[in-house]
Structures are given as C-alpha cells and as structure tokens.
Protein backbone atom coordinates (compact mmCIF):
# COMPACT_ATOMS: atom_id res chain seq x y z
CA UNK A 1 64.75 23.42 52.05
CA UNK A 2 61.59 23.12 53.89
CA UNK A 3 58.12 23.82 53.08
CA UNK A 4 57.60 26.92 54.65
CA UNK A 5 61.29 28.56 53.39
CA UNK A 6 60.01 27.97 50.15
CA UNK A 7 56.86 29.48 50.72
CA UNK A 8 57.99 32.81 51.96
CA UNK A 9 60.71 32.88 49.17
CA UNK A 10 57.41 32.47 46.40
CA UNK A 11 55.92 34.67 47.94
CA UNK A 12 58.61 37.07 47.83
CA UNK A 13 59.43 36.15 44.23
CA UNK A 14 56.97 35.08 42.44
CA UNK A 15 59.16 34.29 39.26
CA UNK A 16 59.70 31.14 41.75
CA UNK A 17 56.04 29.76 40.93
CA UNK A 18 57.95 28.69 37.59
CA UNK A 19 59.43 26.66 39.35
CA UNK A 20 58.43 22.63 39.38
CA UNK A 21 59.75 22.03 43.18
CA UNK A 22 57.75 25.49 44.25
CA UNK A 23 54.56 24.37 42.72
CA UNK A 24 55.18 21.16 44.29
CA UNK A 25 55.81 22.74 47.67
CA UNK A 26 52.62 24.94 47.58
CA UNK A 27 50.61 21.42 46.26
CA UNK A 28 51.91 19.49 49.36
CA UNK A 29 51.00 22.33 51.95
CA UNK A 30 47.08 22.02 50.24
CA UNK A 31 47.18 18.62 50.07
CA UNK A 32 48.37 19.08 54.30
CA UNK A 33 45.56 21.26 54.81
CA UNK A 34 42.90 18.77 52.59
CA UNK A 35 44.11 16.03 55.00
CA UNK A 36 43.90 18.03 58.37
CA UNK A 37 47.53 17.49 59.13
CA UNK A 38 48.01 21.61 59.23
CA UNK A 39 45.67 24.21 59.36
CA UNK A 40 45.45 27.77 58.59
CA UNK A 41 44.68 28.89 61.55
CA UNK A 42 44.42 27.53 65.01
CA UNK A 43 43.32 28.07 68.57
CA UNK A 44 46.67 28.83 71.19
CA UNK A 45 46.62 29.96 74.98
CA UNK A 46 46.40 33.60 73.52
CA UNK A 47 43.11 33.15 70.98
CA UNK A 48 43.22 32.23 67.44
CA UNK A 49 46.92 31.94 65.96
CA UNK A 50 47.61 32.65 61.87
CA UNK A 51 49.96 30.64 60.54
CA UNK A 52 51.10 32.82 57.62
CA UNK A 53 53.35 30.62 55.73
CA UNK A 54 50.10 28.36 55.16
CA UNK A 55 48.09 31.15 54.30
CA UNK A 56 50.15 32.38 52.06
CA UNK A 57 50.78 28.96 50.29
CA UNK A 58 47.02 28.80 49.82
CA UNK A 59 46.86 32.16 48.01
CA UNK A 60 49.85 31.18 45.88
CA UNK A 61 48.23 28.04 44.91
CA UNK A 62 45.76 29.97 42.84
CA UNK A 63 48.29 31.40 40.10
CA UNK A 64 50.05 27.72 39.92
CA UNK A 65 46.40 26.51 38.95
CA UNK A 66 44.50 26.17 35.24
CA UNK A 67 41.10 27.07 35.24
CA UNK A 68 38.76 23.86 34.84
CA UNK A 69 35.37 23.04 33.63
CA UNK A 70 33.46 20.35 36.35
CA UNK A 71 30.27 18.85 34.83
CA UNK A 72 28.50 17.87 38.18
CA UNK A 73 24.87 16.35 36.80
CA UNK A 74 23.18 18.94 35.41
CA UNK A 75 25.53 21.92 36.94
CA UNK A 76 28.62 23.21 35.83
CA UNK A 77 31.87 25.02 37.58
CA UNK A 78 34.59 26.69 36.12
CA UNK A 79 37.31 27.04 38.59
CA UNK A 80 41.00 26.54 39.57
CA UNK A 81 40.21 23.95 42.40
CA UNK A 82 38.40 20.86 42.30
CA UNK A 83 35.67 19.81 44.29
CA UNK A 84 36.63 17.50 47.58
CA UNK A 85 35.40 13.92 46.83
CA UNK A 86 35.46 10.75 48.64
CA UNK A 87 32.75 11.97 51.14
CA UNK A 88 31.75 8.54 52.45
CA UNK A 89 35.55 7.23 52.83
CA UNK A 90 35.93 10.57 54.63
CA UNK A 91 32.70 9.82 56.62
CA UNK A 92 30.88 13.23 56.26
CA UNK A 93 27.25 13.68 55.14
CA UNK A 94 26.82 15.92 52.43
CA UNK A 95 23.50 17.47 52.27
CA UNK A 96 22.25 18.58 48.22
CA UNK A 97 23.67 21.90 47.07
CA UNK A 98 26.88 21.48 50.05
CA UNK A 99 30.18 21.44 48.79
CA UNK A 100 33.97 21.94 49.82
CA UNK A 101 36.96 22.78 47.29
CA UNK A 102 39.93 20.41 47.51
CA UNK A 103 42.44 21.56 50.04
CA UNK A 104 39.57 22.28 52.73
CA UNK A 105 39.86 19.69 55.62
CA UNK A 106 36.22 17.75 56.89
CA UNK A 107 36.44 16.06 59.63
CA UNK A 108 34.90 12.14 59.98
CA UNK A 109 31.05 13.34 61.12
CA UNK A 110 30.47 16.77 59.75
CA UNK A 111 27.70 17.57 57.93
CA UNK A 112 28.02 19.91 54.97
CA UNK A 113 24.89 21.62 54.58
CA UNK A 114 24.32 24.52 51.53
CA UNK A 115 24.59 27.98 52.53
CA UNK A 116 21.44 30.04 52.80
C-alpha cells in the first residue's frame, strides 16, 4: 500500500493510528517534508496546488505524538515535535530566538530570523 492510501484510510479511521505501519507511514511523509522531497503545497500552471494527502498526514502526526519537555539553555518547550537541528550541515543561518519544528523543510541559505 502506498503512502498516501494509507493516509486517507487514517484519516478516515482513525482507530488506524494504532496501528505501527500507519504511524510509520505518517513519520515517513514528515520526515519527506523535513527533507524537502514533498511539500504541502506547491506552485502549478493554475496558482498554488494543496496536496491533501500531505496535509492531512501532517495533522495526523500530532495524535501519533507524546508531548515532550526540550531544555534549550535557559528556555523550555513542551511540545509534540522537536525542534529541527543540524542547522550548519543544513547550511542555514539561524538568527537568536528563530526556530523551525522537525518536519519543516529549510533550504541550504535561508536565514531563520524570530518573528516580531
């Protein structure tokens, strides 16, 4: 079965999430989207296209997650996703106070500055 067929069937049953090889699906598609190799959305000849089954994986990831205590220096997150690491193998400049969850994609040169 591929990725997105067991997507959409999570998402229309989510009794599947119980399910080791659907919480392995929905942790490749982030790990996809963390790597750049998919995206959420995209630009096509007719605007910006949604690709659903993606979306929908992200928003299923949340209930496959535990919620985690990050000790950061002196701050502190409690969350279901980790922070991206690896900036410099990635090659991106992170400015104090930016940050990006796992699962978001940042491409070689960006600069992450912290939102106003």
């Amino acid at each position: 079965m591929e990725l997105k067929e067991i997507i959409e069937a999570a998402w229309q049953d989510r009794e599947l999430l119980t399910e080791t090889h659907t919480v392995e699906a929905i942790e490749s598609v982030v790990q996809h989207l963390d790597q750049g190799e998919i995206r959420v959305a995209e630009p096509s000849d007719d605007g910006w296209k949604v690709n659903e089954w993606i979306k929908k994986a992200v928003i299923l990831y949340f209930p496959t997650q535990q919620m985690i205590t990050m000790e950061v220096g002196p701050f502190e997150f409690h969350d279901k996703i980790s922070l991206k690491k690896n900036y410099h193998e990635l090659g991106v400049r992170v400015v104090p106070h930016g940050l990006a969850r796992y699962g978001s994609y940042l491409a070689p040169g960006v600069i992450m500055m912290p939102l106003m």
